[in-house]
Protein backbone atom coordinates (compact mmCIF):
# COMPACT_ATOMS: atom_id res chain seq x y z
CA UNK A 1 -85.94 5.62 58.83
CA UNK A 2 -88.18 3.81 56.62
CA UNK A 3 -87.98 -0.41 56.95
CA UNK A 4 -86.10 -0.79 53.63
CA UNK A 5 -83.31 1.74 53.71
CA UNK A 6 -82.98 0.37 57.14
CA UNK A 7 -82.23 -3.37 55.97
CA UNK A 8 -80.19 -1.59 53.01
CA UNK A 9 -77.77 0.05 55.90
CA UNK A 10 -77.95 -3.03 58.02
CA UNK A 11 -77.00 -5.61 55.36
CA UNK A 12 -74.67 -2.57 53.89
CA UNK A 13 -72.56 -2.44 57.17
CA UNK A 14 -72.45 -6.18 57.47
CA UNK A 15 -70.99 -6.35 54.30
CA UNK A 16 -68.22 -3.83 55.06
CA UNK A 17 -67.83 -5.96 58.72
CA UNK A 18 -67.05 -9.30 56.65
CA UNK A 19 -64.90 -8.20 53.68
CA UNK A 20 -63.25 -6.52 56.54
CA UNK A 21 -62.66 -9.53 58.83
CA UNK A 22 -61.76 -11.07 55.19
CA UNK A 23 -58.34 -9.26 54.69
CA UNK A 24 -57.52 -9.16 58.69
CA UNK A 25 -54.60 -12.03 58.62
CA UNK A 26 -52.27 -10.95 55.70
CA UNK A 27 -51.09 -7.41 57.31
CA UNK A 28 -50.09 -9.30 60.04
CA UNK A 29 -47.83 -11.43 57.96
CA UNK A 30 -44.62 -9.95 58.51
CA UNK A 31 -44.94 -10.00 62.16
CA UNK A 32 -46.65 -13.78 62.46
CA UNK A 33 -43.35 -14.82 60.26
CA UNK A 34 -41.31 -13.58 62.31
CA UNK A 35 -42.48 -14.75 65.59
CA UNK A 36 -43.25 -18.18 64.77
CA UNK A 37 -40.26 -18.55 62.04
CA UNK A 38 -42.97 -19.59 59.64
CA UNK A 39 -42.01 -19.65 56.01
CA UNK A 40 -43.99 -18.07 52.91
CA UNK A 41 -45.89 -20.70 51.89
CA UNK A 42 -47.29 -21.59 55.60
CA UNK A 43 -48.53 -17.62 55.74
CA UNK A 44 -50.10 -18.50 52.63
CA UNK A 45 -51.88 -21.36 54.05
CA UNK A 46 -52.98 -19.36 56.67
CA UNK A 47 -54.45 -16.80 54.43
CA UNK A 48 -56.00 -19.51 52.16
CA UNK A 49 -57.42 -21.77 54.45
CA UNK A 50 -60.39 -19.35 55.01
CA UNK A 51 -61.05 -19.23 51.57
CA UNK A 52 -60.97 -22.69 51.34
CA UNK A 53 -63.59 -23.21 53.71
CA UNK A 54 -65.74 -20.91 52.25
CA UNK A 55 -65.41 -22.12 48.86
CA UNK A 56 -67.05 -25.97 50.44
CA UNK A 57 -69.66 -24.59 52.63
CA UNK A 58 -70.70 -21.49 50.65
CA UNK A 59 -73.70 -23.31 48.16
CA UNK A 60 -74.94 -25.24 51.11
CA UNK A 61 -75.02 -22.79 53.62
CA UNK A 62 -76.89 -20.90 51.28
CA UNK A 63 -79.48 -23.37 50.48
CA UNK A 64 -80.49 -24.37 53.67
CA UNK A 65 -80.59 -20.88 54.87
CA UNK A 66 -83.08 -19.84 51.51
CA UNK A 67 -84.85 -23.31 51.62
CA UNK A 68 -86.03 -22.94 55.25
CA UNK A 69 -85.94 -19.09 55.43
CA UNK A 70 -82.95 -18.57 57.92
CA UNK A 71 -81.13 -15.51 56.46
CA UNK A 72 -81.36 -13.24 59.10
CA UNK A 73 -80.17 -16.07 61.72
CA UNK A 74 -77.22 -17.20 59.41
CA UNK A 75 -75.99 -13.69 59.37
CA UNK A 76 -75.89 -13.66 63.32
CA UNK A 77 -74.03 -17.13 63.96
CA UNK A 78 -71.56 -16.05 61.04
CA UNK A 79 -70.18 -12.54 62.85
CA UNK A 80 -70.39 -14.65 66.12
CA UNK A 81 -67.95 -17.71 64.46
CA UNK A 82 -65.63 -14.49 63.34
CA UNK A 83 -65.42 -12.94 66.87
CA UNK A 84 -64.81 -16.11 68.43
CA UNK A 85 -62.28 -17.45 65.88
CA UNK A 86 -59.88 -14.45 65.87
CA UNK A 87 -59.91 -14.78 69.54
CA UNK A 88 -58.52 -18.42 68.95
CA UNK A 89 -56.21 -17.35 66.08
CA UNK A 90 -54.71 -14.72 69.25
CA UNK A 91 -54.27 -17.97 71.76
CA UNK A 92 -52.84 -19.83 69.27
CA UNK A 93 -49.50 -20.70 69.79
CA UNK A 94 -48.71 -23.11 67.32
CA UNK A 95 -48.87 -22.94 63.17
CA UNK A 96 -51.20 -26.06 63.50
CA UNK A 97 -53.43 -24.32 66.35
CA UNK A 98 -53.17 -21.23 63.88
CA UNK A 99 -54.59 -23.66 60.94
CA UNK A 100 -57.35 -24.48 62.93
CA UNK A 101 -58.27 -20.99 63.92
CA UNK A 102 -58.39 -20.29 60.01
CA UNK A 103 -60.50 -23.39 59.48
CA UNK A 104 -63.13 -21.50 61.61
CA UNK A 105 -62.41 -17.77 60.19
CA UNK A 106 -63.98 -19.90 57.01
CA UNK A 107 -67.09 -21.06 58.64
CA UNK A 108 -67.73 -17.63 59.86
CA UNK A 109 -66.84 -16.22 56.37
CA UNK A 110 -69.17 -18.96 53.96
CA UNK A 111 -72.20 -17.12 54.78
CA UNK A 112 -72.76 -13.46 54.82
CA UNK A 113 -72.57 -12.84 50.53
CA UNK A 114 -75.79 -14.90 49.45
CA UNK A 115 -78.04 -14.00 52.72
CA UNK A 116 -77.09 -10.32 52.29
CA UNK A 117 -77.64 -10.32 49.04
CA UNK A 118 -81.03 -12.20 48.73
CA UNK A 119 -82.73 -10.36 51.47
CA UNK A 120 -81.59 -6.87 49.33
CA UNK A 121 -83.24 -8.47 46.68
CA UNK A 122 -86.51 -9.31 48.22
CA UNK A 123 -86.76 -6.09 49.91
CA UNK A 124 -85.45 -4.14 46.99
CA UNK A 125 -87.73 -5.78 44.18
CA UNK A 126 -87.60 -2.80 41.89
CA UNK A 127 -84.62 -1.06 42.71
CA UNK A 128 -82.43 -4.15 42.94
CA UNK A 129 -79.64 -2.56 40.94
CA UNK A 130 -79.13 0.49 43.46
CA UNK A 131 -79.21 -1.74 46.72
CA UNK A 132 -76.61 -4.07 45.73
CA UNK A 133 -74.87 -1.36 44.64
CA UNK A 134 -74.85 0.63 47.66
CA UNK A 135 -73.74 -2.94 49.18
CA UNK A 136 -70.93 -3.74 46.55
CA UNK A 137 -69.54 -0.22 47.91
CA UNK A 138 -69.83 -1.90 51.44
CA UNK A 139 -67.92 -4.45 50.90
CA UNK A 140 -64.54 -2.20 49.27
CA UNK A 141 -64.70 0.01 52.22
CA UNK A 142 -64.07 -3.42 54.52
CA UNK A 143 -61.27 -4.44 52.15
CA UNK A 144 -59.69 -0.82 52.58
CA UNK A 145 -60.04 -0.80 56.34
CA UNK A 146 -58.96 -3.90 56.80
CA UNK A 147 -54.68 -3.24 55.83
CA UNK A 148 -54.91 0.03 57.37
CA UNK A 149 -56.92 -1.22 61.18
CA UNK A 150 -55.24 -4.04 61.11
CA UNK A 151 -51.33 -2.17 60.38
CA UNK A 152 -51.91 0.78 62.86
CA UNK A 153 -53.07 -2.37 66.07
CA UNK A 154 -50.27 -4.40 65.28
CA UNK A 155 -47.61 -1.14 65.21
CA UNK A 156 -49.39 -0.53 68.40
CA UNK A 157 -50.56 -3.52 70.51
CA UNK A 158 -48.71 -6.48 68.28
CA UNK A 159 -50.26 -9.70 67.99
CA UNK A 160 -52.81 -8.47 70.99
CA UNK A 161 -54.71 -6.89 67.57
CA UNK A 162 -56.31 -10.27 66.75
CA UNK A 163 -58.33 -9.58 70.02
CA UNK A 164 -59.41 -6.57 69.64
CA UNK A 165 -60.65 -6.93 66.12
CA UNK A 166 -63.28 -9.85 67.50
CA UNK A 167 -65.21 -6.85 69.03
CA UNK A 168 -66.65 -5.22 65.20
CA UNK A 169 -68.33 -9.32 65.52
CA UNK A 170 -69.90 -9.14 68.62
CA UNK A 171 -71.29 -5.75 68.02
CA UNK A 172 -72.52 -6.87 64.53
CA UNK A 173 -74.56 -9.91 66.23
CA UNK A 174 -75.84 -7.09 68.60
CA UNK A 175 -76.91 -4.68 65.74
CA UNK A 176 -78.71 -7.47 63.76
CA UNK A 177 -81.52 -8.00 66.16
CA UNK A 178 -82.93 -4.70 64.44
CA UNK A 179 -83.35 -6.52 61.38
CA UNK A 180 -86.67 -8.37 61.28
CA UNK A 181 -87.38 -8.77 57.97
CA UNK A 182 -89.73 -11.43 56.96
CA UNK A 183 -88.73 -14.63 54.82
CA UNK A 184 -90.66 -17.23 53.01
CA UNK A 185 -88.71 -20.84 52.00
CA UNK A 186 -87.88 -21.40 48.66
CA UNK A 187 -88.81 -24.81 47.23
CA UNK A 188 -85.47 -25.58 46.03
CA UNK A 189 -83.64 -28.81 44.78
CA UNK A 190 -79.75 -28.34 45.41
CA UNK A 191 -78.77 -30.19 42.54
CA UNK A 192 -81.06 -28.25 39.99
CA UNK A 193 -79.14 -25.14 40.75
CA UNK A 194 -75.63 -26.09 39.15
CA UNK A 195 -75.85 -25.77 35.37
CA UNK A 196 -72.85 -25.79 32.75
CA UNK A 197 -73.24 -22.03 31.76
CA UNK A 198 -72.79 -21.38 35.59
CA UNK A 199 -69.87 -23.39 36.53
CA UNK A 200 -68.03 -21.74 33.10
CA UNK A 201 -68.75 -18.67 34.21
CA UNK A 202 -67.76 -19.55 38.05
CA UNK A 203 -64.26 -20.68 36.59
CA UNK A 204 -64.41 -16.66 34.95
CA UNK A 205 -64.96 -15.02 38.52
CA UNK A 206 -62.54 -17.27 39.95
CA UNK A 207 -59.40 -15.45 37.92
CA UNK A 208 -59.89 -12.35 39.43
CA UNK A 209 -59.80 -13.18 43.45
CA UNK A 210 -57.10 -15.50 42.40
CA UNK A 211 -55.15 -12.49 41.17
CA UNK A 212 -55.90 -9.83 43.92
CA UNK A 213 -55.25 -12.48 46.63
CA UNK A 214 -52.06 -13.82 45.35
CA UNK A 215 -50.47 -10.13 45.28
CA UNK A 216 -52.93 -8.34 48.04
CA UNK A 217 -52.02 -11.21 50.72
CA UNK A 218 -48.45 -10.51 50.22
CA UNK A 219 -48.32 -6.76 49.63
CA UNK A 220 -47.70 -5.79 53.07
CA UNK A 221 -44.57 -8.44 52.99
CA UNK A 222 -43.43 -6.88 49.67
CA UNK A 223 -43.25 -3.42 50.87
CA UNK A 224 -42.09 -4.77 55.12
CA UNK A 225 -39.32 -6.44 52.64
CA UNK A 226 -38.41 -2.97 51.16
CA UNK A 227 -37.52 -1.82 54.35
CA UNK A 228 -41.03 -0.23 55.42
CA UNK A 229 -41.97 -0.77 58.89
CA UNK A 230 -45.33 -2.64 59.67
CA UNK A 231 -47.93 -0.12 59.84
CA UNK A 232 -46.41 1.89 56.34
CA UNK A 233 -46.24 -1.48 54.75
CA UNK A 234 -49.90 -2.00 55.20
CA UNK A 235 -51.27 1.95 54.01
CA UNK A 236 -48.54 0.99 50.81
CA UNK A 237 -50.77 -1.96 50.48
CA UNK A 238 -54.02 -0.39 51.19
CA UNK A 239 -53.77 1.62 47.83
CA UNK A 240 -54.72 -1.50 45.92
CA UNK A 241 -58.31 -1.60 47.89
CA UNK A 242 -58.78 1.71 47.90
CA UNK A 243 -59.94 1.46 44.19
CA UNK A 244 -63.11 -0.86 45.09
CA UNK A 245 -64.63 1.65 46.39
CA UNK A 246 -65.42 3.63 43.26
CA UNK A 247 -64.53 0.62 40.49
CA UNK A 248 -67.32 -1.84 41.72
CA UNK A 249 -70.25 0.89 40.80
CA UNK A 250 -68.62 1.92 37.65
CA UNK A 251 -68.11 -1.23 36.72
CA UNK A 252 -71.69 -2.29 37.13
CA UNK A 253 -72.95 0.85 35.55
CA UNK A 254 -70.31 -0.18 32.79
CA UNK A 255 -71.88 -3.76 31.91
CA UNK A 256 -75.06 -2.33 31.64
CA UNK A 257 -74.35 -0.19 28.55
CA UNK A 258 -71.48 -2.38 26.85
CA UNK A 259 -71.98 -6.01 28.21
CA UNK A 260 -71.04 -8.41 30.69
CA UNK A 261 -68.67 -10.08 29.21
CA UNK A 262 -67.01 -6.96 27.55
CA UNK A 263 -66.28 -5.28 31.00
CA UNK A 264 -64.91 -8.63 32.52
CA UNK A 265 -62.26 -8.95 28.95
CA UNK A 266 -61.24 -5.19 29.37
CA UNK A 267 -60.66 -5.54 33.29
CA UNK A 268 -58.96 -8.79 33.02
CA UNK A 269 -56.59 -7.72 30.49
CA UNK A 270 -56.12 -4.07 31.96
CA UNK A 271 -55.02 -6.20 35.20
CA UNK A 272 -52.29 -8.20 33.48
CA UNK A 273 -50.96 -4.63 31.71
CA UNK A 274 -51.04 -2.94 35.51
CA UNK A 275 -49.09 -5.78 37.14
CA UNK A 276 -46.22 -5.69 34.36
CA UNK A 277 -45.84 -2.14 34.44
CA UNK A 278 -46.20 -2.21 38.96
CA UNK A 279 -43.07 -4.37 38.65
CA UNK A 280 -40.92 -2.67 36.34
CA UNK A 281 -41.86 0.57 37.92
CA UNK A 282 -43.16 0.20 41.46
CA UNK A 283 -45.75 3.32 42.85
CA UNK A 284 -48.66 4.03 44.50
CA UNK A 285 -50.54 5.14 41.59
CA UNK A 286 -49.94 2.19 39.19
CA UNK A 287 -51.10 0.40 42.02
CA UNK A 288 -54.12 2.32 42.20
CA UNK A 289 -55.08 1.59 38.84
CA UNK A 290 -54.00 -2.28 39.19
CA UNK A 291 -57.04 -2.29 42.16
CA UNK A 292 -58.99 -0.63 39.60
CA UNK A 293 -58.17 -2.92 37.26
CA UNK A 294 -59.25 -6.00 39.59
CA UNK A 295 -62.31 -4.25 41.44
CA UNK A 296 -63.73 -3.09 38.50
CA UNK A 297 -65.26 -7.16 37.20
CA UNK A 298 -66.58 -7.81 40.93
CA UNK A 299 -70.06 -6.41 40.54
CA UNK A 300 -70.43 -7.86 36.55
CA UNK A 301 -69.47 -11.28 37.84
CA UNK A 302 -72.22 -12.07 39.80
CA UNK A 303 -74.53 -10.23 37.73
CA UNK A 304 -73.49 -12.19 34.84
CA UNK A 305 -73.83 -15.93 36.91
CA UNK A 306 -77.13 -14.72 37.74
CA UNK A 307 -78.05 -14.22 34.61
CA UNK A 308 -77.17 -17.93 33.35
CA UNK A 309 -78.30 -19.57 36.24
CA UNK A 310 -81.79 -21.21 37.53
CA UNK A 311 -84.25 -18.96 39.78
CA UNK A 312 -82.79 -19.02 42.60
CA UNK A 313 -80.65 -15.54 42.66
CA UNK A 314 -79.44 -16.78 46.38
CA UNK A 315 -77.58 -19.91 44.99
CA UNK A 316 -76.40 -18.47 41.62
CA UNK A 317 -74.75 -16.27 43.85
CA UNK A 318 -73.27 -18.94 45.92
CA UNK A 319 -72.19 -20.82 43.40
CA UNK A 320 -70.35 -18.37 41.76
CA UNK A 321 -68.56 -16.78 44.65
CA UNK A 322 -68.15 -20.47 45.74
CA UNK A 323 -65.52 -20.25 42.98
CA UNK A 324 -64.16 -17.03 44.04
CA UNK A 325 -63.44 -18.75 47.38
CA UNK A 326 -61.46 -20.96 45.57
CA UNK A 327 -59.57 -18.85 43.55
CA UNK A 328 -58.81 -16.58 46.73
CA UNK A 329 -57.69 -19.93 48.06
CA UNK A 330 -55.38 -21.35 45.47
CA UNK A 331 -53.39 -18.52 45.30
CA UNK A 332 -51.75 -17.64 48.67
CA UNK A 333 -50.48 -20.60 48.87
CA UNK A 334 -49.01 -21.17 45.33
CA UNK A 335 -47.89 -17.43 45.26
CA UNK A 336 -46.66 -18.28 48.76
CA UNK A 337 -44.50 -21.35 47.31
CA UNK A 338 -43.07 -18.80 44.49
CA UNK A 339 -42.09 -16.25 46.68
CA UNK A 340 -40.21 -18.62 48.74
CA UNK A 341 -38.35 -20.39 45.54
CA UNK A 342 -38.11 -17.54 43.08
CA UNK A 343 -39.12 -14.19 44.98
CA UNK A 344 -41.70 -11.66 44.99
CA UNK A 345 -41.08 -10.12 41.35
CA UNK A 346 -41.49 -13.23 39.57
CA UNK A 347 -44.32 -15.03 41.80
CA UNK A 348 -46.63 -11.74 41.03
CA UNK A 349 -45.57 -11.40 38.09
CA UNK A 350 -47.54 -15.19 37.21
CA UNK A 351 -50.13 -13.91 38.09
CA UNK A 352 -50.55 -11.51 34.58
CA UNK A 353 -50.58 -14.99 32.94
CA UNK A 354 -53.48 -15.70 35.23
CA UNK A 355 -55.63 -13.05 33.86
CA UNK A 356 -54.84 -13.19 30.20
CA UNK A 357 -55.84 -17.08 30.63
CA UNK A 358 -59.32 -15.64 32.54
CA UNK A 359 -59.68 -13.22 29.62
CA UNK A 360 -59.47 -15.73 27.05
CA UNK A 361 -61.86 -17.95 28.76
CA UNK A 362 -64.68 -15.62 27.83
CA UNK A 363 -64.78 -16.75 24.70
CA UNK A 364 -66.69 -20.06 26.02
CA UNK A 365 -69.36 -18.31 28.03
CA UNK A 366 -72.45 -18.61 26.02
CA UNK A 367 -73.87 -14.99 25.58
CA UNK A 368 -76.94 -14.35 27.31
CA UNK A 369 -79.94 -11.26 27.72
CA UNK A 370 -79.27 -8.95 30.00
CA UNK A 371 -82.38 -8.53 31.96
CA UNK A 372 -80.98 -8.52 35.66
CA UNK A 373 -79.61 -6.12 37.52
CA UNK A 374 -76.53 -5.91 39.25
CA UNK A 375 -75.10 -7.76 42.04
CA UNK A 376 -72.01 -6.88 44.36
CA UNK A 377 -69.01 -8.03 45.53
């Protein structure tokens, strides 16, 4: 196996490893509300606190690991904080001890997206476009596994799952000693990298996680509410991911030929028509095409901050999915809220508001030349 396809499968399975570990806490939902009597909102802080992490260390993380050439190392202590921190999140036997396992499943999560993704792109310097694609796939295989692992250890073992998912970390730390690519330090500033065009267009790719984590995080509930039992719930729910796997290339592919900004309007908008028509007439294959919907803009969002951003492809990155983690924060916990007050129907059905509003706020990113290729995920 030649050195670069070698880094492309390495940084390829880490990808699918973290988006994995990503998603691990919501299938277990129904059963952590029930044995700790914790409401909706508290499982959505749960979810969100992750997320929330991520969003504040993200940029950083990233620029010290680019600025003194540390990608490869970052990776390793970031599967190691995962491993550790689900092990934590299994002896905790509190809501406040689970917070602070969370807070942790957030350090461990801040770091893999701009490392992975800036070693592709040194390694890959012509052929950018297919690594990150091959990685963006990754990523939606992670997000697939993780409702339908995660659903079939808790039907079998319980709670006892959140040990045995720290192993996929450990082995991961194990399995990156192969990769010893080589890394020069960037001569960065930190505050040169933020840039108006960017943060509009980080406030764009922060609709969609918003979106998919307000209903994805409580899907398994939904369907555990309808009377499935915990490991059906969570395959139900797994539908929704499913789509990632072939949306995020065809959305790339999709940007290229018709524009950034075009694919993000038509997925946005296609998202709020999906949701509407999932709650009037709840299956598995307008679900399908709801994760479609959402998957599809992952890919052109990154490509599109890295195209309005400075030169560092790392940080634009960062900063971009810095707002993702936000998003993906927010929402749990205000969907959470509406669940509890008004009830699943209505507290999804915000969320087509959501998207319209992310649609609209195309209209204020600046167009630019397309002359990058595509990121993922």
């Amino acid at each position: 196996m030649s050195k670069p396809i070698k880094t492309l499968t390495l940084i390829t399975l880490s990808h699918l490893v973290n988006d994995w570990y990503s998603l691990l806490i919501p299938p277990a939902i129904p059963i952590l509300k029930f044995a700790y009597h914790l409401s909706y909102i508290q499982s959505g802080v749960l979810v969100s606190t992750p997320y929330i992490v991520s969003a504040i260390l993200q940029t950083y993380i990233a620029y010290l690991a680019e600025k003194k050439a540390k990608r490869v190392l970052a990776l390793k202590l970031g599967f190691l904080i995962l491993s550790l921190s689900f092990i934590l999140f299994y002896f905790s036997n509190s809501f406040l001890l689970m917070v602070l396992a969370a807070l942790l499943i957030g350090v461990g999560l801040s770091i893999y997206h701009p490392q992975g993704m800036g070693l592709l792109a040194n390694v890959f310097k012509n052929q950018k476009g297919m690594a990150l694609g091959v990685n963006g796939i990754g990523g939606a295989i992670g997000f697939f596994l993780a409702p339908v692992s995660m659903g079939y250890l808790l039907s079998k073992f319980g709670l006892k799952a959140f040990l045995i998912v720290a192993i996929p970390g450990f082995l991961m730390v194990a399995i990156l000693m192969l990769c010893k690519q080589e890394e020069k330090p960037l001569d960065i500033v930190l505050k040169h990298v933020f840039s108006k065009e960017l943060l509009i267009v980080g406030f764009v790719a922060m609709i969609s996680p918003f979106f998919s984590r307000g209903i994805s995080a409580f899907l398994p509930a939904y369907f555990y509410n309808k009377g499935q039992n915990i490991l059906d719930a969570n395959l139900m729910a797994s539908v929704m991911l499913l789509a990632g796997i072939i949306a995020q290339p065809i959305g790339g592919k999709l940007s290229d030929k018709f524009g950034r900004k075009e694919v993000i309007f038509a997925s946005y908008t296609l998202m709020a028509v999906f949701l509407i028509l999932f709650l009037f007439f709840p299956n598995l294959i307008l679900l399908f095409l709801l994760g479609f919907a959402t998957s599809v803009s992952i890919p052109v969002r990154h490509a599109l901050a890295a195209e309005v951003g400075g030169k560092s492809m790392n940080a634009n990155i960062a900063v971009s999915y810095t707002m993702v983690m936000v998003g993906a924060s927010i929402a749990p916990i205000l969907i959470g809220f509406l669940i509890d007050n008004l009830g699943f129907n209505i507290a999804f059905g915000i969320n087509s508001i959501i998207a319209i509003s992310g649609a609209l706020l195309l209209f204020f990113v600046k167009p630019k030349q397309q002359n990058l290729t595509i990121s993922s995920n």
